[in-house]
Protein backbone atom coordinates (compact mmCIF):
# COMPACT_ATOMS: atom_id res chain seq x y z
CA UNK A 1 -24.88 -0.98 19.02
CA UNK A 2 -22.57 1.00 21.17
CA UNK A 3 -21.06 -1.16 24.03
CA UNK A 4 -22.35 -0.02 27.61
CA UNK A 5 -18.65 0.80 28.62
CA UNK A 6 -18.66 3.28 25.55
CA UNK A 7 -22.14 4.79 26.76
CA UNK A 8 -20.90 5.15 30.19
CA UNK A 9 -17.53 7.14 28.58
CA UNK A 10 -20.16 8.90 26.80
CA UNK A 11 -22.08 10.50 29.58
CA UNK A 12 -19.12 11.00 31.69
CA UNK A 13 -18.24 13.60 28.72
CA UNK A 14 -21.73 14.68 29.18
CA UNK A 15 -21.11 15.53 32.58
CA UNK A 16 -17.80 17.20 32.16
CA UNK A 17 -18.93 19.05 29.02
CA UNK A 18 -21.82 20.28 31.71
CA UNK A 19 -19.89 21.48 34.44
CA UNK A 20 -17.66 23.54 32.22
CA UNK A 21 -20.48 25.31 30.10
CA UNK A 22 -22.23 25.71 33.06
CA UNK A 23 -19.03 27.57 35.05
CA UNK A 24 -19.64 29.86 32.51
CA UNK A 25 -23.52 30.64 32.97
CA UNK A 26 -23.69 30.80 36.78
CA UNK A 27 -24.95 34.17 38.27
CA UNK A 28 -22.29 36.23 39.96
CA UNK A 29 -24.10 36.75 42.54
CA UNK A 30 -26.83 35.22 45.24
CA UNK A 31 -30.65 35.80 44.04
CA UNK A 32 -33.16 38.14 46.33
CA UNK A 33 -36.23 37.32 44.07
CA UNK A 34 -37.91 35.58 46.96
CA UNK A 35 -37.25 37.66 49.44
CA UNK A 36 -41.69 37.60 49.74
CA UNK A 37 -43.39 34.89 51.26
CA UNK A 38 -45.59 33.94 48.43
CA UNK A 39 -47.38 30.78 50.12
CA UNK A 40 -47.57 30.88 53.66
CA UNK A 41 -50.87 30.72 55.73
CA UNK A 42 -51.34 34.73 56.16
CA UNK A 43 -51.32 35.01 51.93
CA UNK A 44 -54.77 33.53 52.20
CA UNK A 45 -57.11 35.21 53.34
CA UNK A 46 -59.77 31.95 54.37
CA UNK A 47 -58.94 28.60 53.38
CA UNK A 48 -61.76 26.78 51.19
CA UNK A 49 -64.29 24.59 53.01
CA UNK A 50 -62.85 22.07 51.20
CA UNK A 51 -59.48 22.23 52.85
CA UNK A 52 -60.72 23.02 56.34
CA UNK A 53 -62.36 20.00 55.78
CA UNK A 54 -59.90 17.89 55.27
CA UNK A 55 -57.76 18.89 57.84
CA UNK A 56 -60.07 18.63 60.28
CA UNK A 57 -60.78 14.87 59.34
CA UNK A 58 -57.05 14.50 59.70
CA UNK A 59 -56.31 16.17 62.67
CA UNK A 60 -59.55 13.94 64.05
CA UNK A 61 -58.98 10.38 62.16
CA UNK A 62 -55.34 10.28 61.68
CA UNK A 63 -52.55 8.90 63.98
CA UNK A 64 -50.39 12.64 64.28
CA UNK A 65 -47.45 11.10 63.81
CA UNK A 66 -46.12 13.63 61.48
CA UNK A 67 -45.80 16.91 61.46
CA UNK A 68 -47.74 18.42 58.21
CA UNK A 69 -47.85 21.95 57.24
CA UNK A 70 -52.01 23.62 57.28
CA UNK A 71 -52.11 22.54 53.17
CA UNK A 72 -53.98 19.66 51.33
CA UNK A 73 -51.92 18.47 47.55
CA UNK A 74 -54.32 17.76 45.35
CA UNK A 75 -52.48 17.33 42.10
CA UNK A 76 -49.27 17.48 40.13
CA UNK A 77 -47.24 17.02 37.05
CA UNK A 78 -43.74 16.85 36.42
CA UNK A 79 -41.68 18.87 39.43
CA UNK A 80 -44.37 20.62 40.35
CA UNK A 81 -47.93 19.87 42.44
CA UNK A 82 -50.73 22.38 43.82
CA UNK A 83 -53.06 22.38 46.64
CA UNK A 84 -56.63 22.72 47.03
CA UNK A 85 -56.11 26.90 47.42
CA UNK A 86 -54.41 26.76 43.66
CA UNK A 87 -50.93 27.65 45.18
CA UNK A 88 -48.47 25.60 42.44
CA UNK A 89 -45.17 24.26 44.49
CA UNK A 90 -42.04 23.30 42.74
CA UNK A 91 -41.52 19.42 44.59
CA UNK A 92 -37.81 19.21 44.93
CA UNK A 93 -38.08 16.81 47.39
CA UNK A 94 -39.44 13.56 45.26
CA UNK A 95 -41.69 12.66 47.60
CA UNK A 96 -38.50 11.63 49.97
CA UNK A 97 -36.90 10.86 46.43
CA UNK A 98 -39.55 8.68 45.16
CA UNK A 99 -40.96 10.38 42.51
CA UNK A 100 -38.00 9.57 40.10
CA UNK A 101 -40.31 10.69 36.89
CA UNK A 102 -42.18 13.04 38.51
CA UNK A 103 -45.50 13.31 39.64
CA UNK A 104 -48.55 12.18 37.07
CA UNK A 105 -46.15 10.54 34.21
CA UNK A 106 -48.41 9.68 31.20
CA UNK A 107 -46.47 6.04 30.88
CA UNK A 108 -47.06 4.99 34.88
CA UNK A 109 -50.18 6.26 34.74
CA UNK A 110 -51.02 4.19 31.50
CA UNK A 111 -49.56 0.93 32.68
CA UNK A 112 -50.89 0.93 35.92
CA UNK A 113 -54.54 1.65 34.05
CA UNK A 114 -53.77 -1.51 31.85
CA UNK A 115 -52.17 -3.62 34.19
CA UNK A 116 -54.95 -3.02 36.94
CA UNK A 117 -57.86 -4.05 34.08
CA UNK A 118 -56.18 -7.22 33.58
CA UNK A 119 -54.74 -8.86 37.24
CA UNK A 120 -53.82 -6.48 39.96
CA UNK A 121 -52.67 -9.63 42.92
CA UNK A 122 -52.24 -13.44 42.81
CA UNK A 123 -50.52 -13.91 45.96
CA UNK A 124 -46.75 -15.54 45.63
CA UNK A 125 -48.64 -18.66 45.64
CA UNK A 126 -48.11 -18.53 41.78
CA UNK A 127 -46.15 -17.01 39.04
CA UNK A 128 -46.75 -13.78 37.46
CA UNK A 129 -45.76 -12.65 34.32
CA UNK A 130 -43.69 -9.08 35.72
CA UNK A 131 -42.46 -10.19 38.95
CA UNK A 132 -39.48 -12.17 36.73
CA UNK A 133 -39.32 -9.48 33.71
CA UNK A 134 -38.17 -7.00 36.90
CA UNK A 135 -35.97 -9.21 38.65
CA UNK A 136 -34.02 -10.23 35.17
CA UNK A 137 -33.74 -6.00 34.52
CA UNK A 138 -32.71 -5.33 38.02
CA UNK A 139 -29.66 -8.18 37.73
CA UNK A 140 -28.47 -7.62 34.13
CA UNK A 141 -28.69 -3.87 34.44
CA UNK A 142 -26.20 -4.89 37.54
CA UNK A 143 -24.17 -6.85 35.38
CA UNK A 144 -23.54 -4.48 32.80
CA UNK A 145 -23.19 -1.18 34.67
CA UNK A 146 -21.41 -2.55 38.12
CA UNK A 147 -22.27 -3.66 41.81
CA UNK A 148 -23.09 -6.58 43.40
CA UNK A 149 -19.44 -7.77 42.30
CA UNK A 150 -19.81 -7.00 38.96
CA UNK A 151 -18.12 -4.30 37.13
CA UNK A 152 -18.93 -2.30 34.07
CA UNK A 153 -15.25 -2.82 33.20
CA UNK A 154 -16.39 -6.67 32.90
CA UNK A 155 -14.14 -8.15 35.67
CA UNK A 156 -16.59 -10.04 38.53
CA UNK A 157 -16.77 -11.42 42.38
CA UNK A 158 -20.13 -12.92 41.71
CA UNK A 159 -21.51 -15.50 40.09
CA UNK A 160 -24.70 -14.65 39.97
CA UNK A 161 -27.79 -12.84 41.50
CA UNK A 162 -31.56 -13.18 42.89
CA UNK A 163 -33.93 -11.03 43.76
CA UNK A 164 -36.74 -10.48 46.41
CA UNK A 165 -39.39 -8.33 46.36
CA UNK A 166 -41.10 -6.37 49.10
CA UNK A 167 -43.51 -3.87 49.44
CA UNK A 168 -41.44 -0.87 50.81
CA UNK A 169 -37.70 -0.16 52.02
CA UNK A 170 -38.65 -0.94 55.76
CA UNK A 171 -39.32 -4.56 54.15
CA UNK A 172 -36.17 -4.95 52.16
CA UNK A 173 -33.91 -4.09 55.07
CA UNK A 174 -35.85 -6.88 57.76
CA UNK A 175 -36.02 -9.45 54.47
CA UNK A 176 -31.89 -8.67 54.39
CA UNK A 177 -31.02 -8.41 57.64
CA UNK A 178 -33.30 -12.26 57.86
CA UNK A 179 -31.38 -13.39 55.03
CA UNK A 180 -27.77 -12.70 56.62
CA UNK A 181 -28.70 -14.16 60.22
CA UNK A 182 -29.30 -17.29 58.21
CA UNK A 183 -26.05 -17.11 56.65
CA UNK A 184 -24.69 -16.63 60.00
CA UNK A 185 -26.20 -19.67 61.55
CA UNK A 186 -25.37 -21.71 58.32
CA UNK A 187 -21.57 -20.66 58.61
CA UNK A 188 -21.26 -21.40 61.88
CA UNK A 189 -22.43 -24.50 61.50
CA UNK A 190 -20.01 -25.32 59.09
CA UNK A 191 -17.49 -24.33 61.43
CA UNK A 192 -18.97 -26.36 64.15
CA UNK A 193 -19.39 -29.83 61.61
CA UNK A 194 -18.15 -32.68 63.90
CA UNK A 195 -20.58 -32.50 66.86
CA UNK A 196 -24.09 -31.86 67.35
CA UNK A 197 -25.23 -28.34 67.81
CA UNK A 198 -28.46 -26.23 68.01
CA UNK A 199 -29.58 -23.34 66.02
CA UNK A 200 -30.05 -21.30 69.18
CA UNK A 201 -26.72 -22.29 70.25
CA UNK A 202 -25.19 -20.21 67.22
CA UNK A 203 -23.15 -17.00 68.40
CA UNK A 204 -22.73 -15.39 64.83
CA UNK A 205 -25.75 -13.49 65.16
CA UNK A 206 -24.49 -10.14 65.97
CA UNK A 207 -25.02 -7.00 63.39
CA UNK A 208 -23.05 -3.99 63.32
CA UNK A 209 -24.39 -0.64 62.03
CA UNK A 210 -23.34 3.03 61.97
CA UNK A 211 -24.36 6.13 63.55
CA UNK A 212 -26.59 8.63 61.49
CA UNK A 213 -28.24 5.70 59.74
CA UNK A 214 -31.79 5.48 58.77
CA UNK A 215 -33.02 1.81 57.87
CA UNK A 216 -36.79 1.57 58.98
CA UNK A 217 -39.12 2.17 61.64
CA UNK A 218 -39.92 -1.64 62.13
CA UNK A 219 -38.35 -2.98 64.55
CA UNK A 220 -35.42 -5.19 63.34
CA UNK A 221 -35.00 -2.06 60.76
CA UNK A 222 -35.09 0.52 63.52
CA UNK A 223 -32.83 -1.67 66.14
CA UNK A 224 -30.16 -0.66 63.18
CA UNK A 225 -30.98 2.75 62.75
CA UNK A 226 -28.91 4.40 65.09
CA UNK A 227 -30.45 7.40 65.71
CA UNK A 228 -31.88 8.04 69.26
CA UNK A 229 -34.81 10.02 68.30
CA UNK A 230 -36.25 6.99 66.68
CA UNK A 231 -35.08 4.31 68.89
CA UNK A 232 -35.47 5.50 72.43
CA UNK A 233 -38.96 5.36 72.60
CA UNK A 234 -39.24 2.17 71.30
CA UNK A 235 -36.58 0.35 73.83
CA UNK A 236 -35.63 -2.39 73.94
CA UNK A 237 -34.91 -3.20 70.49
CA UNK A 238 -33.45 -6.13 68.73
CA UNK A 239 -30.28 -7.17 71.02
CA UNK A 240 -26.77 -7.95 69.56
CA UNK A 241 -26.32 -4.89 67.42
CA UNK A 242 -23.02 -2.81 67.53
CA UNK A 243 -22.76 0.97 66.16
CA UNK A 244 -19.43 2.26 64.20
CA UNK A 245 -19.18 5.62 62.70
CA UNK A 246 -18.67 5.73 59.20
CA UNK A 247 -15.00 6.31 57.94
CA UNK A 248 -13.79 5.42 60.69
CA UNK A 249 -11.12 2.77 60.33
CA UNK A 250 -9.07 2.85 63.66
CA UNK A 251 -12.52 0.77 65.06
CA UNK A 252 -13.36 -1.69 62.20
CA UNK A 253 -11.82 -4.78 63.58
CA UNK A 254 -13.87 -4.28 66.94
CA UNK A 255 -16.70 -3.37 65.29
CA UNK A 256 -17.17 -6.64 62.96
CA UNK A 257 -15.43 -9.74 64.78
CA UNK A 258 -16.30 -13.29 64.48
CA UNK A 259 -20.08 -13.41 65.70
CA UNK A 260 -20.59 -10.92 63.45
CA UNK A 261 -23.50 -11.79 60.89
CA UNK A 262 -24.50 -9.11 59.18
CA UNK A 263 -22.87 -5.42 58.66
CA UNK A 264 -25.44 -2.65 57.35
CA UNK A 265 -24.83 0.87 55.51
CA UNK A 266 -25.36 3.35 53.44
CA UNK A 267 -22.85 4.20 50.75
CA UNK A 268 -24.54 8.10 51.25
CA UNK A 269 -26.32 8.34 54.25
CA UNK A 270 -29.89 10.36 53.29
CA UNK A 271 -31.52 11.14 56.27
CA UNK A 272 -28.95 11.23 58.56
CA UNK A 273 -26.91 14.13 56.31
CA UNK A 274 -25.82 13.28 53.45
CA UNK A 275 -22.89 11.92 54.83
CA UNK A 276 -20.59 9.88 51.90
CA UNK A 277 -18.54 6.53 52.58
CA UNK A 278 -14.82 6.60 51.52
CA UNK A 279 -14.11 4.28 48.90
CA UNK A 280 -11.31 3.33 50.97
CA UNK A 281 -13.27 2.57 54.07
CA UNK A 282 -15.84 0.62 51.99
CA UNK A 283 -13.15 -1.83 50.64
CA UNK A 284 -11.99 -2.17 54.45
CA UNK A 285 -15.39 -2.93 55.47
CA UNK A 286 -15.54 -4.99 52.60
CA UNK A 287 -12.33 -6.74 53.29
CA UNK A 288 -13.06 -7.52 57.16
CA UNK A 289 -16.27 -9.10 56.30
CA UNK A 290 -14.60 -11.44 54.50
CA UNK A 291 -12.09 -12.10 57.00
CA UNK A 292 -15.05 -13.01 59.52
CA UNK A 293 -17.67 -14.64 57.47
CA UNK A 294 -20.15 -11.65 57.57
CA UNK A 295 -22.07 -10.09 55.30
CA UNK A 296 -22.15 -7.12 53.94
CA UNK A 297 -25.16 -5.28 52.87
CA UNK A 298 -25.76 -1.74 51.13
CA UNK A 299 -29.15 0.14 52.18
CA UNK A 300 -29.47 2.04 48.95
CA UNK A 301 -32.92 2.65 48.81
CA UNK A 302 -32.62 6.60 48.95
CA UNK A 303 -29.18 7.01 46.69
CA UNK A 304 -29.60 3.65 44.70
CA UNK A 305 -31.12 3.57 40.97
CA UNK A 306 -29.48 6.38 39.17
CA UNK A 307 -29.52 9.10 42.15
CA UNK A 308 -26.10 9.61 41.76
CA UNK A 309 -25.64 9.52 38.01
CA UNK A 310 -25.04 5.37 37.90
CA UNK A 311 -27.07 2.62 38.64
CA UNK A 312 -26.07 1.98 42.07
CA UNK A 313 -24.00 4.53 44.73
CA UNK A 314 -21.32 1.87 44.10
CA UNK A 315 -21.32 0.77 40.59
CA UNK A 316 -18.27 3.05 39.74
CA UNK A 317 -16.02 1.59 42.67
CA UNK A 318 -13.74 -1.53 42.21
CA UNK A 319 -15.28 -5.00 43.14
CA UNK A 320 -13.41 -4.78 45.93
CA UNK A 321 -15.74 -2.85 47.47
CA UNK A 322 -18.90 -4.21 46.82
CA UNK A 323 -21.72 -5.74 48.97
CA UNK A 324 -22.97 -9.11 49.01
CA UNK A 325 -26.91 -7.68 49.52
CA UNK A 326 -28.26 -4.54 47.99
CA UNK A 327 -31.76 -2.99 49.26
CA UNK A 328 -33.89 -1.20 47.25
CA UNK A 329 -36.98 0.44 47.07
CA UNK A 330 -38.12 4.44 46.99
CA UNK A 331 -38.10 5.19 42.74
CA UNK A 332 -38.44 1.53 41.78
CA UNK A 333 -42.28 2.01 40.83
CA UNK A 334 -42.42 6.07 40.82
CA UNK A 335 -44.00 5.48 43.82
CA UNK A 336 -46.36 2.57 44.37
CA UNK A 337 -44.94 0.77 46.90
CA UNK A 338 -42.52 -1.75 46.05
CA UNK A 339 -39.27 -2.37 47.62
CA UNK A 340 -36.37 -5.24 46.92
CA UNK A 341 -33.31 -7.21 47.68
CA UNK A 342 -30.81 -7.97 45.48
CA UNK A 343 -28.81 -10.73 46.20
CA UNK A 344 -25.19 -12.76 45.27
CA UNK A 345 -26.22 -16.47 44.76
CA UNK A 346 -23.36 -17.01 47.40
CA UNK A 347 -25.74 -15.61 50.05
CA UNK A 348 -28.75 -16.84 48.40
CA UNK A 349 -28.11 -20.24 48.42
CA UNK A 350 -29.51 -20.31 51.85
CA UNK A 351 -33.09 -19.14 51.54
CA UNK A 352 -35.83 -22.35 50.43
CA UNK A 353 -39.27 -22.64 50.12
CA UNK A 354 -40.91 -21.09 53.68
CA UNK A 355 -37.56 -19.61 55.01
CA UNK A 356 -39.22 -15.69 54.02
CA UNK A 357 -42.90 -14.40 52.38
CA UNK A 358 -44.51 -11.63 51.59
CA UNK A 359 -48.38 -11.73 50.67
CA UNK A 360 -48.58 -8.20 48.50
CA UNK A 361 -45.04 -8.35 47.54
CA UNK A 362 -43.85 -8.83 43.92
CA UNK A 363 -47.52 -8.19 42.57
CA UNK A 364 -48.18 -7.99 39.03
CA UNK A 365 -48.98 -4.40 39.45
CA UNK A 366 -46.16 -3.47 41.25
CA UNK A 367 -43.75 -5.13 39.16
CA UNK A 368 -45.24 -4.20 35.64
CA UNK A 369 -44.79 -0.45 36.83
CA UNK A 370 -41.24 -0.94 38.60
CA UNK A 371 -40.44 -2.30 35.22
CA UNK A 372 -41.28 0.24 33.17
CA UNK A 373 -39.91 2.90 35.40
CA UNK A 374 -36.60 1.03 35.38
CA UNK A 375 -36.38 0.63 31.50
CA UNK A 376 -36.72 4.41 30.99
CA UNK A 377 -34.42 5.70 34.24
CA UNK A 378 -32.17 2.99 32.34
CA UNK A 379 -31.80 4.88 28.92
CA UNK A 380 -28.58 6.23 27.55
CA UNK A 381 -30.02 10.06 26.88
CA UNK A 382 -31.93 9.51 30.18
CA UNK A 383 -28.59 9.02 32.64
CA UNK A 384 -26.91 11.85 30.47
CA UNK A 385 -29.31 14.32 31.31
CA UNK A 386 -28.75 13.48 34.83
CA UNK A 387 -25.39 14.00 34.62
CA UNK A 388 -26.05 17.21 32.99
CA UNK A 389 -28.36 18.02 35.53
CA UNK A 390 -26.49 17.23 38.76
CA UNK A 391 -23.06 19.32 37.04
CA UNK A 392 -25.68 22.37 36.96
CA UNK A 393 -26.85 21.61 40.51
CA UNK A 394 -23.51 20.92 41.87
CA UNK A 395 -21.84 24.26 40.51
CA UNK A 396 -24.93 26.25 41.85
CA UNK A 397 -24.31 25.19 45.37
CA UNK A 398 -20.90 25.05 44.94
CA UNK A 399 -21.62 29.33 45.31
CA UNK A 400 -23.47 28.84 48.55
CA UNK A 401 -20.54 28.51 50.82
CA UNK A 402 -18.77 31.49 49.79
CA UNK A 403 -21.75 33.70 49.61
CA UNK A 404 -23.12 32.85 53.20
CA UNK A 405 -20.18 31.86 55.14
CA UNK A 406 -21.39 32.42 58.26
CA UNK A 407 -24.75 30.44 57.46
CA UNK A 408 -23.25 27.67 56.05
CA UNK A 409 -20.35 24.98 56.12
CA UNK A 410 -18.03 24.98 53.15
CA UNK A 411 -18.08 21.97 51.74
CA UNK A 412 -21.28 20.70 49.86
CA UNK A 413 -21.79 17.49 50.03
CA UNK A 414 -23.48 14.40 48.01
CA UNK A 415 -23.64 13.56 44.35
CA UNK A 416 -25.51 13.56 41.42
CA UNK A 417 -29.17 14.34 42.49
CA UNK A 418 -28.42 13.48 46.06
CA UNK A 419 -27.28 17.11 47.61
CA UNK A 420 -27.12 18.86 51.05
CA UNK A 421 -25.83 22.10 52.36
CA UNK A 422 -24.80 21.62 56.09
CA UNK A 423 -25.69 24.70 58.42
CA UNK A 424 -23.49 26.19 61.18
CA UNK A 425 -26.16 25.85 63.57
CA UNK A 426 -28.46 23.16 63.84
CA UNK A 427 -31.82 25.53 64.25
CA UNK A 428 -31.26 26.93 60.63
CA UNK A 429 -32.35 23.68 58.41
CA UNK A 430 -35.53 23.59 59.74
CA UNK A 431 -35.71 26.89 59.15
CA UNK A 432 -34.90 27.55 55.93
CA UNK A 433 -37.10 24.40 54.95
CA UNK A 434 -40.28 26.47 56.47
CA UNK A 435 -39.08 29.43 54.70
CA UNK A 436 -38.48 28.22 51.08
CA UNK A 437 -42.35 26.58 51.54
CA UNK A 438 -43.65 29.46 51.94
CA UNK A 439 -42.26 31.15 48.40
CA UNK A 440 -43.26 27.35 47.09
CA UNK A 441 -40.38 25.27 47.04
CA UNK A 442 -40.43 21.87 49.29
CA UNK A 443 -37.04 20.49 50.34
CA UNK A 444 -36.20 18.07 53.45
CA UNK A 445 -33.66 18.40 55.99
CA UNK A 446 -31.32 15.83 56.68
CA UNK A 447 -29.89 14.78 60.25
CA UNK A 448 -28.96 17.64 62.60
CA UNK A 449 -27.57 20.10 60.56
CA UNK A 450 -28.33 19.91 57.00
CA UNK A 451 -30.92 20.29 54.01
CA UNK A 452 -31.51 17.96 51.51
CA UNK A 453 -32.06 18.25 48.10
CA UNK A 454 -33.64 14.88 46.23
CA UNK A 455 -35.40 16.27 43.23
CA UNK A 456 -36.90 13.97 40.35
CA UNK A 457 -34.47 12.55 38.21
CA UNK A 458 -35.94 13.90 35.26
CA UNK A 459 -35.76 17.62 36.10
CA UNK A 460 -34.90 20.12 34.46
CA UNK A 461 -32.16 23.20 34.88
CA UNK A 462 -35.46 25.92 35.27
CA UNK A 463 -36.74 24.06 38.08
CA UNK A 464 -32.75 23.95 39.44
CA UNK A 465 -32.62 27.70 38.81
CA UNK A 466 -36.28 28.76 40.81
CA UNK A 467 -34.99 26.23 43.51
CA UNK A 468 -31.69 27.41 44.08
CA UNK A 469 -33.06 30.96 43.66
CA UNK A 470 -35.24 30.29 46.16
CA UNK A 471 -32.90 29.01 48.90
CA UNK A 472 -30.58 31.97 48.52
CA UNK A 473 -32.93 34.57 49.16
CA UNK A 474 -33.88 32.60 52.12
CA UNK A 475 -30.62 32.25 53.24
CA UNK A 476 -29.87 35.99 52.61
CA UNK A 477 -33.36 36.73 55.00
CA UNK A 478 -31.61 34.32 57.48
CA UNK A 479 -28.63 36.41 58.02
C-alpha cells in the first residue's frame, strides 16, 4: 500500500497535470448562451395549486426570517434539483456547502434506511456503536493528512485528540468556545496556586474574534460573529469579546493579551467573503496564544473536510500554525445535522463527566451517516478529482477579471471548491445571484461584495462549464 505522503504527492500531480491541460481547453472568450431568463416567475404562466399552496402555508405558518425566492424544491440528484413547476436547477451552492455528495446519494440514502430500522437515538446516556467508529476516522484521518498539530510529513505538537459531537455548526462553536473558558479558568488558577480564589474571580475569560466572521446565530456564537447585521439587533451580547481584522499583525499583541481565553477564526472566511488567512499571520496568532495561555480555535465548518483539496484548510501548513480546537460540521453527514469539535488532549483534559451535553448529539444515525460520508470524501481517486476539479474551476474564473474589468475585482479569491469573485460595487452580488436563478443556476453571495461558489465536492467539469457559462452571460447583461 502506497504511503499517504506518496498519495498526497500523487494528487498534487493531479492537480498540476489539471491546470495545465485545462489552460489549454478554456474558451477564448466569455459565454452569451444565457443571455434568456429561462426560470424566472414571468416564464410560467400560473404556478400549480400545488405550489401556491405551499407558499401560502409558508408565508402563513413560518417565522419569515429568510428571504426565499416564489419556488418550492421538490427533488434532486447529484448537482442538480427541480421544483414542483419541473424547472431542473444546477445547485452550485451545496446547500451552503453541505451537500458534499450531492443531493439523493444512493449510499446515504441506504444507510440512513438501515441504520433508522435498527436504532435511530439512545441519548449519550449510553454507548453507541458509530458515535466512536466517527470520532476514531475524524482523528486518524487528522493524523495522517495534517492539523490539529499533526503533519502529513509525520512531525507533531500533539499528543493526541478527542472529539465532541453536536448537532450543527452553531453547536460546535458554543461547545468550543465552553471548552476554552474552562481552560482559561483552569490556567489561571494555576497561576494563582498559593491562595484561595473563586471561579468568578478569574480574569482570563476574554475572547478575541475578527471582523467579517460568521460563527452562529446563538448567542455565545453570534457575540463572536462580528458582523453588525447579525448582532445589532440582538444587543447586548456576550461581554468580554475583542474584534481584530484578519492579517493584520501591527494589532495582534493588543488583540490577545493575558485575560485572553479563547481566540476564534476562520482559516477562509465563507460568509463574510471569502477572505483567506496568511500562513504567516496564522503562525503569529498561533505563536501569541502560546505566549498568553489562550487558545486557539479554527471555525472550519464551511472550508473544513476536503473543501479546499485537503482534509482541513490547514493541513498543508507547518505545525506551527495549527489550532488547538477545530469545529466542524456542514458536509460531515451530507446533510443531516451533525456538527463536531475536535480537540488536542492538552485542552481536553479539562472537560469531565457533566462539564458539557448534548441530548440528540452523536446519535447512532447521525454518526453511521457522517461515517460513511467521511470514508468516501476520504478516498485517494475521490480528493484527486477534486483537485482536478477546483484547477478547472480556478482557471475558468481566473478569465473573469480580465473580461469584465469594470464589473469585477482582479483577483479571485479562495481555493479548491471554496471560490468567490468580488464585485466593484456592492449592489452587483445580489444581483447577479437573482440573475443566474433565473437561467437555473443557484450560487450565494458572500459578505458585502462578493459571490460565492461552494458546489458539491463530487462535481463534475459539465456542471463547472453550464455554471460558469451562466455567470458570464450574466455578467455581460450587467454591464
Amino acid at each position: 500500500m502506497k504511503s499517504f505522503q506518496s498519495l498526497s504527492n500523487l494528487a498534487t500531480r493531479h492537480f498540476q497535470r489539471g491546470i495545465a491541460s485545462e489552460a489549454r481547453s478554456l474558451p477564448s472568450s466569455p459565454s452569451t448562451k444565457y443571455k434568456t431568463a429561462t426560470h424566472s416567475s414571468d416564464t410560467v404562466e400560473k404556478l400549480s395549486d400545488v405550489t401556491q399552496a405551499t407558499l401560502a402555508k409558508g408565508k402563513e405558518y413560518l417565522l419569515p426570517v429568510y428571504a426565499r425566492p416564489d419556488f418550492v424544491l421538490s427533488r434532486g440528484k447529484g448537482s442538480y434539483v427541480w421544483d414542483s413547476e419541473g424547472r431542473k436547477y444546477l445547485d452550485f451552492s451545496a446547500g451552503i456547502a453541505v451537500n458534499a455528495l450531492g443531493h439523493a446519494d444512493e449510499g446515504v440514502a441506504k444507510v440512513l434506511a438501515d441504520q433508522a430500522s435498527k436504532l435511530l437515538h439512545t441519548s449519550n446516556v449510553y454507548h453507541n456503536e458509530w458515535a466512536g467508529r466517527l470520532a476514531e476516522l475524524l482523528v486518524t484521518l487528522t493524523q495522517k493528512e495534517g492539523g490539529l498539530g499533526y503533519s502529513a510529513a509525520g512531525n507533531t505538537t500533539s499528543a493526541g485528540a478527542k472529539v465532541f459531537f453536536s448537532n450543527s455548526g452553531t453547536e460546535a462553536n458554543e461547545g468550543a468556545l465552553k471548552i476554552a473558558r474552562k481552560v482559561g479558568k483552569d490556567r489561571w488558577a494555576a497561576n494563582a496556586s498559593g491562595r484561595t480564589w473563586d471561579s468568578k474571580d478569574c480574569t482570563k475569560t476574554r475572547i478575541a474574534c475578527f471582523e467579517s466572521s460568521f460563527h452562529g446565530r446563538s448567542m455565545g456564537a453570534l457575540s463572536v460573529t462580528s458582523t453588525s447585521k447579525y448582532q445589532i439587533p440582538f444587543a447586548p451580547l456576550l461581554p468580554g469579546v475583542d474584534v481584530g481584522k484578519v492579517n493584520d499583525f501591527e494589532r495582534l499583541d493588543s488583540l490577545v493579551g493575558e485575560d485572553t481565553c479563547a481566540v476564534i477564526v476562520e482559516p477562509i472566511q465563507g460568509e463574510g467573503g471569502i477572505n483567506a488567512a496568511q500562513t504567516e499571520w496564522l503562525a503569529a496568532l498561533r505563536k501569541r496564544c502560546d505566549e498568553v495561555g489562550a487558545v486557539l480555535i479554527f471555525d472550519e465548518i464551511q472550508c473544513g473536510l476536503y473543501r479546499t483539496g485537503t482534509l482541513w484548510a490547514h493541513s498543508s501548513l507547518p505545525v506551527e500554525c495549527h489550532p488547538d480546537i477545530v469545529t466542524v460540521a456542514k458536509p460531515l453527514a451530507n446533510g443531516y445535522p451533525i456538527g463536531s469539535v475536535l480537540l488536542r488532549d492538552s485542552v481536553a483534559s479539562t472537560m469531565t463527566a457533566g462539564t458539557h451535553g448534548t441530548t440528540f448529539g452523536g446519535s447512532p444515525l447521525a454518526c453511521a451517516v457522517g461515517y460513511h460520508v467521511l470514508s468516501r470524501l476520504s478516498e485517494r481517486p475521490f480528493v484527486g478529482q477534486i483537485a482536478e476539479t477546483s484547477a478547472y474551476l480556478s482557471g475558468r474564473l481566473s478569465q473573469l477579471p480580465k473580461w469584465f474589468p469594470n464589473t469585477l475585482q482582479p483577483e479571485i479569491r479562495g481555493r479548491g471548491l471554496i471560490m468567490g469573485l468580488g464585485f466593484k460595487d456592492t449592489k452587483d452580488p445580489s444581483r447577479l445571484m437573482s440573475l443566474a436563478r433565473e437561467r437555473g443556476v443557484f450560487v450565494l453571495t458572500a459578505g458585502k461584495d462578493a459571490i460565492r461558489l461552494v458546489p458539491s465536492l463530487n462535481v463534475g467539469k459539465e456542471e463547472v462549464d453550464l455554471a460558469v457559462d451562466v455567470i458570464e452571460s450574466c455578467l455581460g447583461e450587467m454591464q
